[in-house]
PDB file of N, CA and C in Angstrom:
ATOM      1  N   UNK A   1      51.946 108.801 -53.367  1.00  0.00           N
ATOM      2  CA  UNK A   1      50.907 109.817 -53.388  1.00  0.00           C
ATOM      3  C   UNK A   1      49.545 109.126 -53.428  1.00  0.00           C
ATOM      4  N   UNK A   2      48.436 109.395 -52.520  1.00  0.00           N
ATOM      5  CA  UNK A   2      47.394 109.190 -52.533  1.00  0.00           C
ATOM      6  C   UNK A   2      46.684 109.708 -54.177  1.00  0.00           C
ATOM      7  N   UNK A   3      45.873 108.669 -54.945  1.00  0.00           N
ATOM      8  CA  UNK A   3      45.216 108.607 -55.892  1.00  0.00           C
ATOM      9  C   UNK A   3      43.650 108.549 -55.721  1.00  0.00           C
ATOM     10  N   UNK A   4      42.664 109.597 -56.111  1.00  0.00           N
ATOM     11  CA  UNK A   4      41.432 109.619 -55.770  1.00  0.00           C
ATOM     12  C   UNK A   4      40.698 109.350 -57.230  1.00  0.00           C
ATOM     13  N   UNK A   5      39.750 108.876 -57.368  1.00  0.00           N
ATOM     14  CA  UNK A   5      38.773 109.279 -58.520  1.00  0.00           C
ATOM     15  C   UNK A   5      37.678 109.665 -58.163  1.00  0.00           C
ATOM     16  N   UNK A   6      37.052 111.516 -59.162  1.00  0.00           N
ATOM     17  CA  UNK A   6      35.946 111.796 -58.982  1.00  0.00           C
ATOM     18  C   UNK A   6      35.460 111.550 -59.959  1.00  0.00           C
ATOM     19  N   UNK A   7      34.282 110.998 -59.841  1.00  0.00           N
ATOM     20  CA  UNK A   7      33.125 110.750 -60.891  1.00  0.00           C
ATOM     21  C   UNK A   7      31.998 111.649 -60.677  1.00  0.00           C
ATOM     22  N   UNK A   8      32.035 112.555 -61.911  1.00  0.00           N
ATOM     23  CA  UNK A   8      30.714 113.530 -61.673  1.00  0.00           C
ATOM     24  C   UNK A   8      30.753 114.646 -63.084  1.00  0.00           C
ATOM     25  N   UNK A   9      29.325 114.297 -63.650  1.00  0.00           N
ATOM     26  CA  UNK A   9      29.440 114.776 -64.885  1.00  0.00           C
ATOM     27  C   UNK A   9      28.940 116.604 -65.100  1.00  0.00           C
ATOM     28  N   UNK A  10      29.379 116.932 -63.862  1.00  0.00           N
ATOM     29  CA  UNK A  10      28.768 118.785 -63.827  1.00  0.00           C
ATOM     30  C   UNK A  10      30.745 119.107 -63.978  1.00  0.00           C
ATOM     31  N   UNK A  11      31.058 119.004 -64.786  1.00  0.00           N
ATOM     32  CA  UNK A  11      32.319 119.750 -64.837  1.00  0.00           C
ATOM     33  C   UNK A  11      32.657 120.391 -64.140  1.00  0.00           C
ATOM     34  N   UNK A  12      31.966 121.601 -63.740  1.00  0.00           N
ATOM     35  CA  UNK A  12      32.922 122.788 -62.877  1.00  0.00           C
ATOM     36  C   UNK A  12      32.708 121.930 -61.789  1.00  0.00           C
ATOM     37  N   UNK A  13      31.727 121.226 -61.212  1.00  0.00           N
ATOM     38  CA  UNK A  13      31.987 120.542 -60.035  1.00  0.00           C
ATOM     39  C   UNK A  13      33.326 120.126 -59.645  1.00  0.00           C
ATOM     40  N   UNK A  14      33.332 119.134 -60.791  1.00  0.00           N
ATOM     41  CA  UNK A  14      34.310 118.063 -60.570  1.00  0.00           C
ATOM     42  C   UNK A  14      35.790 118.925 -60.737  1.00  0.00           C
ATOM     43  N   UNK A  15      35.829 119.857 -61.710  1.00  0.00           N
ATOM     44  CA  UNK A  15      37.132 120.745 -61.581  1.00  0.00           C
ATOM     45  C   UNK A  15      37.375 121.470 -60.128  1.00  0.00           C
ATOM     46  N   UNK A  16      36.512 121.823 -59.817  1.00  0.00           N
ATOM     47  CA  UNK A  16      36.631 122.207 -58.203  1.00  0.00           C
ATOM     48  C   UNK A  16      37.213 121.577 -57.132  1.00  0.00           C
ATOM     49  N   UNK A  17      36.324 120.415 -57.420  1.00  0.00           N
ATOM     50  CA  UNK A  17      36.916 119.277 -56.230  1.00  0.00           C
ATOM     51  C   UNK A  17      38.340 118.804 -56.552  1.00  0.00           C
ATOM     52  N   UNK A  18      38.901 118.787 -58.150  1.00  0.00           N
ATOM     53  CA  UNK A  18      39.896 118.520 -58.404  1.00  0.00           C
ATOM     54  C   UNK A  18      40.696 118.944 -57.368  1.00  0.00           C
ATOM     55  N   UNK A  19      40.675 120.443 -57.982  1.00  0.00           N
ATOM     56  CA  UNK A  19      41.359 121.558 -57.346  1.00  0.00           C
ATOM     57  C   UNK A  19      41.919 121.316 -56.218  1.00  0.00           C
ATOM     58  N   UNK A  20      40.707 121.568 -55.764  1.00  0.00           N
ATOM     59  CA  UNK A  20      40.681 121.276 -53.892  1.00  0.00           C
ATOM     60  C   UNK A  20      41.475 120.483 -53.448  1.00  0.00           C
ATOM     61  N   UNK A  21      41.619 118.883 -54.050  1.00  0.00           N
ATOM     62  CA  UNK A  21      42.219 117.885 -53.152  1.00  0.00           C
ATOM     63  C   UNK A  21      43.414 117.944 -53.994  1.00  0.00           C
ATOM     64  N   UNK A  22      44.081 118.320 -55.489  1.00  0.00           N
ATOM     65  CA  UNK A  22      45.621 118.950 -55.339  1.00  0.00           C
ATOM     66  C   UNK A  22      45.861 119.560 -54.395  1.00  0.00           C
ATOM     67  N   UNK A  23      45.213 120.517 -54.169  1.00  0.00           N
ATOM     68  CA  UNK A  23      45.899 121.634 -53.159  1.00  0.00           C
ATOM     69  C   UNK A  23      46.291 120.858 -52.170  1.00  0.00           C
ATOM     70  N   UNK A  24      45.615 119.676 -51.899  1.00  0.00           N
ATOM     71  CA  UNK A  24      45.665 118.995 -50.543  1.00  0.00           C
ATOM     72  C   UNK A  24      46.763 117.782 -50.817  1.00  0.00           C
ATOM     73  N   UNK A  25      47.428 117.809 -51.669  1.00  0.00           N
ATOM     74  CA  UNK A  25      48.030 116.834 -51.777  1.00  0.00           C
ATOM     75  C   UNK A  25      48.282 115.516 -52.761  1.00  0.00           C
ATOM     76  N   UNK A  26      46.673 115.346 -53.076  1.00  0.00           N
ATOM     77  CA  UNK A  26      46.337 114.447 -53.797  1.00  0.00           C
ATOM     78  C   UNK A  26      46.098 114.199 -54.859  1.00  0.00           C
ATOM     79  N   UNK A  27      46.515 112.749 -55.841  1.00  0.00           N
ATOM     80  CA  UNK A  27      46.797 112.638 -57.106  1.00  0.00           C
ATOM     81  C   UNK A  27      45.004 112.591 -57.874  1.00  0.00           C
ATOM     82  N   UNK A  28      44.288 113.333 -58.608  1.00  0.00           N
ATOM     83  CA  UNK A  28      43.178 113.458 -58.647  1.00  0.00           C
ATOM     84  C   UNK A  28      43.050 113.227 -59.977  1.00  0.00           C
ATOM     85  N   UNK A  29      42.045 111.848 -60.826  1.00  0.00           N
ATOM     86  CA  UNK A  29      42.027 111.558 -61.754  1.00  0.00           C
ATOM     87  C   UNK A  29      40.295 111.576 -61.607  1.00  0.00           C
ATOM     88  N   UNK A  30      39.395 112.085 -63.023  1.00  0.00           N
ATOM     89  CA  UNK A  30      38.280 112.988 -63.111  1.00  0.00           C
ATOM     90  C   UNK A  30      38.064 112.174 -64.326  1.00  0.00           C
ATOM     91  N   UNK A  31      36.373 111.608 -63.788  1.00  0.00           N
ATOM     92  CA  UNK A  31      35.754 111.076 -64.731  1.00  0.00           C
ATOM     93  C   UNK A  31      34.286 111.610 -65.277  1.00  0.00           C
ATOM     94  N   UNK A  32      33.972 111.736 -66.131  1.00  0.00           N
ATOM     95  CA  UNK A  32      32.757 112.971 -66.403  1.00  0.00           C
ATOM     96  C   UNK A  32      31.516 111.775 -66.260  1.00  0.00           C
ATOM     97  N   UNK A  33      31.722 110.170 -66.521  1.00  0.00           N
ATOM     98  CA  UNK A  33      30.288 109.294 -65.972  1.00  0.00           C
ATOM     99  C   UNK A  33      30.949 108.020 -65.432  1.00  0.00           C
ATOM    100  N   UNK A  34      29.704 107.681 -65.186  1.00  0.00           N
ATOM    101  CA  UNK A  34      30.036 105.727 -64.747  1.00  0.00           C
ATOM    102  C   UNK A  34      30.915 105.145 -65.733  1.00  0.00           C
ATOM    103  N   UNK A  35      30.426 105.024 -67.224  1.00  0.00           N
ATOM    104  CA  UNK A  35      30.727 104.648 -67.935  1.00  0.00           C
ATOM    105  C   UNK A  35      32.335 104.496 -68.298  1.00  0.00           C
ATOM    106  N   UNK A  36      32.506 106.003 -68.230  1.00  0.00           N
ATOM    107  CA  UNK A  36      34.127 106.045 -68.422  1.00  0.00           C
ATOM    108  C   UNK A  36      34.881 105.879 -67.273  1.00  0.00           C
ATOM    109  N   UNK A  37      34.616 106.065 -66.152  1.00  0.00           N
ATOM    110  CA  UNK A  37      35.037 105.484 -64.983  1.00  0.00           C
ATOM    111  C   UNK A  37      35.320 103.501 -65.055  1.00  0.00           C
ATOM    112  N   UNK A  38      34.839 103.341 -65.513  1.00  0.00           N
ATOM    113  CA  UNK A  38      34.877 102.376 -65.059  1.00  0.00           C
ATOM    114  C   UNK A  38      35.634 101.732 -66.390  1.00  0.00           C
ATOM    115  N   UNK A  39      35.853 102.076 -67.277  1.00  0.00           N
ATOM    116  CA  UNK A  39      36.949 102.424 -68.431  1.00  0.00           C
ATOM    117  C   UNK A  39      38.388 102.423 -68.455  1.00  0.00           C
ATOM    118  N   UNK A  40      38.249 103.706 -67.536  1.00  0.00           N
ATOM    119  CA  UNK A  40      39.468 104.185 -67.041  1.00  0.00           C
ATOM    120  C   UNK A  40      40.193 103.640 -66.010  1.00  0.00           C
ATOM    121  N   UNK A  41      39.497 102.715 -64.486  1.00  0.00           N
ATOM    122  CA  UNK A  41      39.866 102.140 -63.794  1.00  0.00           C
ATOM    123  C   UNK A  41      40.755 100.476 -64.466  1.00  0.00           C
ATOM    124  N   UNK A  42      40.094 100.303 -65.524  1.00  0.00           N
ATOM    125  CA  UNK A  42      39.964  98.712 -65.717  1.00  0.00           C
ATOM    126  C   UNK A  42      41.136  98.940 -66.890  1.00  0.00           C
ATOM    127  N   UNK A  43      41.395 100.359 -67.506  1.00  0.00           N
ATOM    128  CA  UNK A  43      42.586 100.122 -68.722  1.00  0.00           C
ATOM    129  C   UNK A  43      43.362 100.390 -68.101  1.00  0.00           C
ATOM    130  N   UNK A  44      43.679 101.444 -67.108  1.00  0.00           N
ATOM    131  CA  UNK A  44      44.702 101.685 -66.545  1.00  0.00           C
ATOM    132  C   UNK A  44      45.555 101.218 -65.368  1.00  0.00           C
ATOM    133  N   UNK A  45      44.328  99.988 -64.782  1.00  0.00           N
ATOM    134  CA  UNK A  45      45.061  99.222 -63.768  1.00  0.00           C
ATOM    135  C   UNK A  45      45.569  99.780 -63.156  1.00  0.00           C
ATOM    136  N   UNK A  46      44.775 100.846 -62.254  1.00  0.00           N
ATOM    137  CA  UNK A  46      45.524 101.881 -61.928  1.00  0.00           C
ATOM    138  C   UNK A  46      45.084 101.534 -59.775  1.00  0.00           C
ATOM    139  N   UNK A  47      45.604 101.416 -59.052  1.00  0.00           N
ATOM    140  CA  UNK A  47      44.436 102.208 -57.574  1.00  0.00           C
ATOM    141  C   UNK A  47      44.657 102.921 -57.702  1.00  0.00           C
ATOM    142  N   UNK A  48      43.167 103.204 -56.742  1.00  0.00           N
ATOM    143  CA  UNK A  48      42.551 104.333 -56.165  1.00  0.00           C
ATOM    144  C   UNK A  48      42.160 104.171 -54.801  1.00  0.00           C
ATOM    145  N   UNK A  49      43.033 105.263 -53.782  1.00  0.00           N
ATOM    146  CA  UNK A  49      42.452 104.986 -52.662  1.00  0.00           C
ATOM    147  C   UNK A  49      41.322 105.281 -52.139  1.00  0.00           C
ATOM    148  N   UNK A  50      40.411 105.792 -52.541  1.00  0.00           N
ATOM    149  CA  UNK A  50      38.628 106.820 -52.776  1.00  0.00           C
ATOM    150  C   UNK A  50      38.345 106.878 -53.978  1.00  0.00           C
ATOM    151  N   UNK A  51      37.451 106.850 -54.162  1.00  0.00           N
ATOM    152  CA  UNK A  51      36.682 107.094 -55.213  1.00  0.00           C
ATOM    153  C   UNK A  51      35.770 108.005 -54.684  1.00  0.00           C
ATOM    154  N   UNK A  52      34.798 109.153 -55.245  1.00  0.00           N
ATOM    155  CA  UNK A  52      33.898 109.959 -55.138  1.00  0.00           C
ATOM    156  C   UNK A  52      33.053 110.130 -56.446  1.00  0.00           C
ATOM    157  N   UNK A  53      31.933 109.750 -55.898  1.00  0.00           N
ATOM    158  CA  UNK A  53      30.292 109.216 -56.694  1.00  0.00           C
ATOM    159  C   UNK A  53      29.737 110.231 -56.987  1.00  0.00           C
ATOM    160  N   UNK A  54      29.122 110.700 -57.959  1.00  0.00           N
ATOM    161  CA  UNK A  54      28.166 111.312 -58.178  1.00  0.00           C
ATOM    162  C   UNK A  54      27.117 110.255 -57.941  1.00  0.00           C
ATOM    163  N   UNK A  55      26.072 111.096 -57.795  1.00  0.00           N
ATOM    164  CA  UNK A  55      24.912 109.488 -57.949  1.00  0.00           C
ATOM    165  C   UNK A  55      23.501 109.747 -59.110  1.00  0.00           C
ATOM    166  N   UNK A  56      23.895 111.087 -59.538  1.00  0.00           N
ATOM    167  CA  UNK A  56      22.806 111.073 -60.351  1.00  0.00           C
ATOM    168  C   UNK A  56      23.910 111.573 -61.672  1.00  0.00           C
ATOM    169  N   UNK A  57      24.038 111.025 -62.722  1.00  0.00           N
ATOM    170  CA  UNK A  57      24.446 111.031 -63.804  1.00  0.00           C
ATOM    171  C   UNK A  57      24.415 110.089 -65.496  1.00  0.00           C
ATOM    172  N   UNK A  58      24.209 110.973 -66.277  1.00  0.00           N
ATOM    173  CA  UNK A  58      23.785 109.949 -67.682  1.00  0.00           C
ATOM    174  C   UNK A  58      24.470 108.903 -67.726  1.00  0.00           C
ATOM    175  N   UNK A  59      23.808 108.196 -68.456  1.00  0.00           N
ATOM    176  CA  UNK A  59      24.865 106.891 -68.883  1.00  0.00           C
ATOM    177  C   UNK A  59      24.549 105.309 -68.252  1.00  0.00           C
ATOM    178  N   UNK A  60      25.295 105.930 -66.922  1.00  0.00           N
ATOM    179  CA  UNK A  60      25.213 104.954 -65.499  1.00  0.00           C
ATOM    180  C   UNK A  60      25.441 106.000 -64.656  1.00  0.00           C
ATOM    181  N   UNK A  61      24.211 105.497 -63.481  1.00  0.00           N
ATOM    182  CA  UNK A  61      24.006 105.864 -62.605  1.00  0.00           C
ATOM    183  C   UNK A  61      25.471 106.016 -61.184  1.00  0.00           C
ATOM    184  N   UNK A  62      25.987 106.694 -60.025  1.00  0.00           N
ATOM    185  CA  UNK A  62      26.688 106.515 -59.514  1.00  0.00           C
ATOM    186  C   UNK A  62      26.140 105.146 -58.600  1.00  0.00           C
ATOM    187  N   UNK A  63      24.905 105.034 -58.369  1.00  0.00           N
ATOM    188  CA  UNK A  63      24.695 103.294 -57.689  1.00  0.00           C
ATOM    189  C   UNK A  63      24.888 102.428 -58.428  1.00  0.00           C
ATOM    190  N   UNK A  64      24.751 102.346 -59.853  1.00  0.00           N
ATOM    191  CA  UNK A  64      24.923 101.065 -60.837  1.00  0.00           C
ATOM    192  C   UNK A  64      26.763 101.131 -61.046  1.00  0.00           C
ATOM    193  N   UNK A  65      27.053 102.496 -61.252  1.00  0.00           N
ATOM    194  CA  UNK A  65      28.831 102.292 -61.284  1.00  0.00           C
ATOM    195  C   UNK A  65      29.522 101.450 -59.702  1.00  0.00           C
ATOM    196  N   UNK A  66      28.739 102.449 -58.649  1.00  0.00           N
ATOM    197  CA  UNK A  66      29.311 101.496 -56.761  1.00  0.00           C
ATOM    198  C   UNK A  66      28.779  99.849 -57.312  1.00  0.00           C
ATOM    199  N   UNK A  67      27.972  99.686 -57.776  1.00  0.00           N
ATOM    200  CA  UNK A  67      27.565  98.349 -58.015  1.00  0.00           C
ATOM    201  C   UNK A  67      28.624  97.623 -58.776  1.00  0.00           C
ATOM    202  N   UNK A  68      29.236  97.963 -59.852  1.00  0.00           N
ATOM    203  CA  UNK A  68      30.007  97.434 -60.559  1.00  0.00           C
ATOM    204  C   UNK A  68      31.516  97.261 -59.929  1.00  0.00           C
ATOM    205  N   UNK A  69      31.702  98.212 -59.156  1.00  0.00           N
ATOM    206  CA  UNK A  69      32.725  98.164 -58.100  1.00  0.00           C
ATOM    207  C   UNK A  69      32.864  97.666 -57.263  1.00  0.00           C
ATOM    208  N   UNK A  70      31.832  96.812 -56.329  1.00  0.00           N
ATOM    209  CA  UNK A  70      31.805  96.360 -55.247  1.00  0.00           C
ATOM    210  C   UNK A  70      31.713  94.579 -55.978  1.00  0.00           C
ATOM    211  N   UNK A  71      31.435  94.170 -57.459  1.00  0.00           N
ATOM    212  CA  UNK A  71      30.848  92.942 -57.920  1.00  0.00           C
ATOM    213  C   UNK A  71      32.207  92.602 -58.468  1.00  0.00           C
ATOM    214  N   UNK A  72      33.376  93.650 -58.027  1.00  0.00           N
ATOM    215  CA  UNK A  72      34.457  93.451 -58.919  1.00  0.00           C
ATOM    216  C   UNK A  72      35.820  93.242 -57.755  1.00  0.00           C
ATOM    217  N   UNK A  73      36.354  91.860 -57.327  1.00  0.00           N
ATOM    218  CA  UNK A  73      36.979  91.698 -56.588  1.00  0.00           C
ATOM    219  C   UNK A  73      38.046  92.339 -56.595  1.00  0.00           C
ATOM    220  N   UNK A  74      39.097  93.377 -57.656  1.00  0.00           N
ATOM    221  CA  UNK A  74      40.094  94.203 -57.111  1.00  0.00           C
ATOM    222  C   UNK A  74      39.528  95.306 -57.182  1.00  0.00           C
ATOM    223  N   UNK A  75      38.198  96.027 -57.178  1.00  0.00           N
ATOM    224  CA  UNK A  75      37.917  97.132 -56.603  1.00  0.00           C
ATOM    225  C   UNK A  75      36.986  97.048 -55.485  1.00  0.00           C
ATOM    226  N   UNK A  76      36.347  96.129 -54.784  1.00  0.00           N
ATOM    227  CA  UNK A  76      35.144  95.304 -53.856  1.00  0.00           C
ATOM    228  C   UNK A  76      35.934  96.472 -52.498  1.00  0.00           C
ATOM    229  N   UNK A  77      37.040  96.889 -52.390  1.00  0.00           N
ATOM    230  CA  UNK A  77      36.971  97.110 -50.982  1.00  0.00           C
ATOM    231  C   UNK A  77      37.492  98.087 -50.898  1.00  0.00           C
ATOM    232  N   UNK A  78      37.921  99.355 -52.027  1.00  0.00           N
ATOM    233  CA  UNK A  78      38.168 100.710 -52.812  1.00  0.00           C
ATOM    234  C   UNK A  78      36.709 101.497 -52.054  1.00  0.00           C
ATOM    235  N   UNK A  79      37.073 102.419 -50.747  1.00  0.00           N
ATOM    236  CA  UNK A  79      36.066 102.876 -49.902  1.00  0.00           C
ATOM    237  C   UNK A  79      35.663 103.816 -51.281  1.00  0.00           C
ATOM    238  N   UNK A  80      34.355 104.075 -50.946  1.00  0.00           N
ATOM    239  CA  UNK A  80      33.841 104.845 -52.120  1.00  0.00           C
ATOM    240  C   UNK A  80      32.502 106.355 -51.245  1.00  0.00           C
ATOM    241  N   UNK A  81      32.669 107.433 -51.690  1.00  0.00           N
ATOM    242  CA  UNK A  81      32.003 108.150 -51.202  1.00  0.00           C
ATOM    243  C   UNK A  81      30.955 108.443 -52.282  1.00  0.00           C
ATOM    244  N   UNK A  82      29.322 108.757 -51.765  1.00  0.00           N
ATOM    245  CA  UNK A  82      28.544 109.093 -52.742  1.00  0.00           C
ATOM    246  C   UNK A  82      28.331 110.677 -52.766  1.00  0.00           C
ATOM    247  N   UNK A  83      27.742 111.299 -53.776  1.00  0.00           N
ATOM    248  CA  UNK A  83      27.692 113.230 -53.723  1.00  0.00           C
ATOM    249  C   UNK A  83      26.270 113.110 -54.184  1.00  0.00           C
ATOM    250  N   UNK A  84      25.328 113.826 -53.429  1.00  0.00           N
ATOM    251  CA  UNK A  84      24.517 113.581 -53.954  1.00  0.00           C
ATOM    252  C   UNK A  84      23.498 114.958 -53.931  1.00  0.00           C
ATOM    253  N   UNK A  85      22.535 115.788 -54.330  1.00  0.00           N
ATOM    254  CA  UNK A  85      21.965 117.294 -53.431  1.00  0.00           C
ATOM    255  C   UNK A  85      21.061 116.413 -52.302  1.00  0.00           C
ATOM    256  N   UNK A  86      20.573 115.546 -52.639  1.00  0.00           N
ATOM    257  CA  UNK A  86      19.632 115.098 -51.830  1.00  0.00           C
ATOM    258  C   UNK A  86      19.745 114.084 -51.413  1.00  0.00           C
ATOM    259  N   UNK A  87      19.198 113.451 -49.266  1.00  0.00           N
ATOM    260  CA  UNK A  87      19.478 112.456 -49.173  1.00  0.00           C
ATOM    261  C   UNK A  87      19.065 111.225 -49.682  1.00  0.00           C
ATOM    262  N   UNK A  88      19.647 110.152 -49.804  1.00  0.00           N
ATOM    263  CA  UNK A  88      19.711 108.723 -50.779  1.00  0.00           C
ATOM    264  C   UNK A  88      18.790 107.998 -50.353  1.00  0.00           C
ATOM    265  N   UNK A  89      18.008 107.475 -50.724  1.00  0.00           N
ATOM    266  CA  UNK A  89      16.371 106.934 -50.211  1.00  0.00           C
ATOM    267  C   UNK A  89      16.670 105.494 -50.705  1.00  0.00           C
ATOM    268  N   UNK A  90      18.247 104.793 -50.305  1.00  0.00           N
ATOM    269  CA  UNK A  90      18.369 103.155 -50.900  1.00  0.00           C
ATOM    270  C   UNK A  90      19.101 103.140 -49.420  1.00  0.00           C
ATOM    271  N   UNK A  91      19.707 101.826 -49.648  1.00  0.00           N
ATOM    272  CA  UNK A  91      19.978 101.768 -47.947  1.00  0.00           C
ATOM    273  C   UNK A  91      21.280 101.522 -48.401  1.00  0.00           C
ATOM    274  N   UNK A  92      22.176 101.889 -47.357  1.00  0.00           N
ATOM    275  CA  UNK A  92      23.392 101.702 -47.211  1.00  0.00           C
ATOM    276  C   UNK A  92      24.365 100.265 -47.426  1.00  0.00           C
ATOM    277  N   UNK A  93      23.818  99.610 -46.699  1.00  0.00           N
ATOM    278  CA  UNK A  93      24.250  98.254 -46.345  1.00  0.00           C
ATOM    279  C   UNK A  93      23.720  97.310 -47.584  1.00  0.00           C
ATOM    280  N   UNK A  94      22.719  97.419 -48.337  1.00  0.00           N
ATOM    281  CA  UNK A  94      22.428  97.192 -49.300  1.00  0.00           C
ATOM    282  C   UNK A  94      23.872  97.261 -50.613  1.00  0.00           C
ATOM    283  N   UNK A  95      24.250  98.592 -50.434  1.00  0.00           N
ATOM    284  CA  UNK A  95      24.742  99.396 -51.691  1.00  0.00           C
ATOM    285  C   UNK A  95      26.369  99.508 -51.655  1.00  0.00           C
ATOM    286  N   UNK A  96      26.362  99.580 -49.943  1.00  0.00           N
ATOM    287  CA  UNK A  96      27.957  99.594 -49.737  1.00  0.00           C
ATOM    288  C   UNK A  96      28.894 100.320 -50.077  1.00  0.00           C
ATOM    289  N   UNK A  97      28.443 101.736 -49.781  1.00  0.00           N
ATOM    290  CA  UNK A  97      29.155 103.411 -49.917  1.00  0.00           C
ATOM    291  C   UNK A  97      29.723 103.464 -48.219  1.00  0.00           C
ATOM    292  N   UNK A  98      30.389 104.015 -48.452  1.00  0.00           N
ATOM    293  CA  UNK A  98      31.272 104.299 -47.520  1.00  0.00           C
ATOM    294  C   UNK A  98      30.947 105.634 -46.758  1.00  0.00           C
ATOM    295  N   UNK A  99      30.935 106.626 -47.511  1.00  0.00           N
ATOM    296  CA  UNK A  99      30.524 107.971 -46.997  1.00  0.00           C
ATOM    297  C   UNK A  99      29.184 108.638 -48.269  1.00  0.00           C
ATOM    298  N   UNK A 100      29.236 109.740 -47.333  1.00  0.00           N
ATOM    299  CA  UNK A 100      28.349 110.823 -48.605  1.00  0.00           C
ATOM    300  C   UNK A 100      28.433 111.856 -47.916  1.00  0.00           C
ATOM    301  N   UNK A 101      28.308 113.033 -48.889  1.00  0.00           N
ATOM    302  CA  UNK A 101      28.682 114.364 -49.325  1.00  0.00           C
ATOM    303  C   UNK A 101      27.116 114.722 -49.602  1.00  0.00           C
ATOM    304  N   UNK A 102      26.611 115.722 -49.467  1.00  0.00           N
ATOM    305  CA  UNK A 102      25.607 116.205 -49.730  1.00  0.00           C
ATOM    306  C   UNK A 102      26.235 117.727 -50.449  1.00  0.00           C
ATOM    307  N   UNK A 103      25.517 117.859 -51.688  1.00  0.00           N
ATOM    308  CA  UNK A 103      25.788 118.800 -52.359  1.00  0.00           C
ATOM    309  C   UNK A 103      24.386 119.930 -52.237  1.00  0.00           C
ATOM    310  N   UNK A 104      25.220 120.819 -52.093  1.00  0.00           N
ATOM    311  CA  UNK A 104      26.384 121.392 -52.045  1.00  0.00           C
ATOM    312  C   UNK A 104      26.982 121.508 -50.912  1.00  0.00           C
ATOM    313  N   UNK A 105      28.116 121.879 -51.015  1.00  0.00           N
ATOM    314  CA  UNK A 105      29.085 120.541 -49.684  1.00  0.00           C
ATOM    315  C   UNK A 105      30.417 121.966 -49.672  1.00  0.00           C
ATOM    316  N   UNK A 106      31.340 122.380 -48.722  1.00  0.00           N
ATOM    317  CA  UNK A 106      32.193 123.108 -48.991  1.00  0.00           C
ATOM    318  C   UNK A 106      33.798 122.370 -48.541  1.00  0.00           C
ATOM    319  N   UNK A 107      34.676 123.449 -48.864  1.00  0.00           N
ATOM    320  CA  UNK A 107      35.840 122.664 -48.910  1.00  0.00           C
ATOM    321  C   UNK A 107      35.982 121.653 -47.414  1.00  0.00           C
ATOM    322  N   UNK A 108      36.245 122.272 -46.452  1.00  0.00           N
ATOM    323  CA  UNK A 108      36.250 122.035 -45.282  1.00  0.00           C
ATOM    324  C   UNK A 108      35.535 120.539 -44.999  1.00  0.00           C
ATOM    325  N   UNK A 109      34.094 120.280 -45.803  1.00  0.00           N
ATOM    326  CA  UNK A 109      33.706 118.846 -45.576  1.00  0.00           C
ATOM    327  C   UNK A 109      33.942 117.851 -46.497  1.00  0.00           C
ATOM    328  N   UNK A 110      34.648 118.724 -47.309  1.00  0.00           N
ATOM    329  CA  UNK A 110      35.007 117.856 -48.758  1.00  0.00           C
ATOM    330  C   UNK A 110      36.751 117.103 -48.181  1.00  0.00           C
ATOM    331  N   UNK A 111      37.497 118.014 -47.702  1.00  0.00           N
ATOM    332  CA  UNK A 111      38.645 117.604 -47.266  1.00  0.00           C
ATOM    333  C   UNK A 111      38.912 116.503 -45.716  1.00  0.00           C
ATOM    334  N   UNK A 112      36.976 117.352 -45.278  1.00  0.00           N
ATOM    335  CA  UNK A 112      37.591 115.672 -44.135  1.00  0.00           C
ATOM    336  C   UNK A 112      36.629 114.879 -43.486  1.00  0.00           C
ATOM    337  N   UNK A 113      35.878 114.740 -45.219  1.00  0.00           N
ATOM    338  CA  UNK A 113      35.185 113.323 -45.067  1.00  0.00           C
ATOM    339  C   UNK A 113      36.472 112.888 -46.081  1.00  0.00           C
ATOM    340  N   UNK A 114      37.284 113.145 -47.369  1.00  0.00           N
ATOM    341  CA  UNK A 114      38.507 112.674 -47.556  1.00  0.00           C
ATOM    342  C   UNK A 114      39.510 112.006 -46.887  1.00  0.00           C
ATOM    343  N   UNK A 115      39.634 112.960 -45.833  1.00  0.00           N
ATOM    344  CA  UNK A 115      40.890 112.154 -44.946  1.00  0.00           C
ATOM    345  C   UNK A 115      40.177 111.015 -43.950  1.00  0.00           C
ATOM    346  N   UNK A 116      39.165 110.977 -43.903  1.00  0.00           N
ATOM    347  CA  UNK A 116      38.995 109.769 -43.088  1.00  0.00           C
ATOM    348  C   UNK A 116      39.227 108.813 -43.606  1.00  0.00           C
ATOM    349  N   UNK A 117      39.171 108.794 -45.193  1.00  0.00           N
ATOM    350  CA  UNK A 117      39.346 107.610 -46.026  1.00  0.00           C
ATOM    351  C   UNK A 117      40.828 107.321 -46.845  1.00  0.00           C
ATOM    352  N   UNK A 118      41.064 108.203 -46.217  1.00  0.00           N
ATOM    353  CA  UNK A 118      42.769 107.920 -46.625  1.00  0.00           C
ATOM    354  C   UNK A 118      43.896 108.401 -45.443  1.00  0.00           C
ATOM    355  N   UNK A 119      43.477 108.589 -44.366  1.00  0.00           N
ATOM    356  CA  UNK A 119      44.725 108.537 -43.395  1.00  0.00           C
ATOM    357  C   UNK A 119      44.373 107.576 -42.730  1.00  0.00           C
ATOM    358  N   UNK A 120      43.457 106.677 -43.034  1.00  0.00           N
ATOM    359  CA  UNK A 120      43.808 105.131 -42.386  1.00  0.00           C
ATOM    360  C   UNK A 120      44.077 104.193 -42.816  1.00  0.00           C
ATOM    361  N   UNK A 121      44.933 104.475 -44.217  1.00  0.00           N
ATOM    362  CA  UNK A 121      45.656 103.949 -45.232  1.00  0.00           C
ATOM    363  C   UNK A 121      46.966 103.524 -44.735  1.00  0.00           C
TER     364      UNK A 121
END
C-alpha cells in the first residue's frame, strides 16, 4: 500500500485530505507541524512515498521541514508536494519540491497531482 504524509496544521484540512486519499486507496499518516513530522518520520522508520507540505505553519516552516528532508540522505529523494493559498516567491530548484497545490485546491487536483507521484513508483 502506498504511504503518504500530510503535514498541515489546519486540522479539518488535513482530515479532509486524509479522507480523500483513503478513499483512494492510500495509507495516510497526518502530521499537525514540521516539527512532529519530522519526529514521526525518523521514530518510525517508516517510507513514505509523498509527502504533502504545508508551507506556512508554527513551529517549522513547510520550507525549513523540505529542507530537513532533502539534507537527509534516506529521505533526499521522498518527492514532496508543497500546499500553499499563495504562489511561493522562493525558487524551486533552490528548495527542491516536487509539486504544489494551491489552496484551496479540490479533490480532483488533489488526487492527480497525487498520482503523478506515486504511479511512477
Amino acid at each position: 500500500m502506498t504511504s503518504i504524509m500530510v503535514v498541515d496544521d489546519e486540522y479539518d484540512i488535513a482530515q479532509a485530505i486524509r479522507g480523500i486519499l483513503e478513499d483512494e486507496g492510500f495509507e495516510v499518516e497526518v502530521c499537525a507541524n514540521g516539527r512532529h513530522a519530522l519526529q514521526c518520520i525518523k521514530e518510525k522508520d517508516k517510507s513514505f512515498q509523498l509527502v504533502l507540505i504545508d508551507v506556512m505553519m508554527p513551529f517549522m516552516s513547510g520550507l525549513d521541514l523540505l529542507k530537513q528532508l532533502r539534507n537527509d540522505r534516506r529521505f533526499a529523494k521522498v518527492p514532496v508536494v508543497l500546499m500553499n493559498n499563495t504562489e511561493l516567491k522562493v525558487n524551486q530548484d533552490e528548495h527542491q519540491w516536487d509539486g504544489f497545490l494551491r489552496k484551496p485546491f479540490d479533490c480532483n487536483s488533489l488526487i492527480k497531482t497525487v498520482s503523478q507521484f506515486t504511479e511512477e513508483r
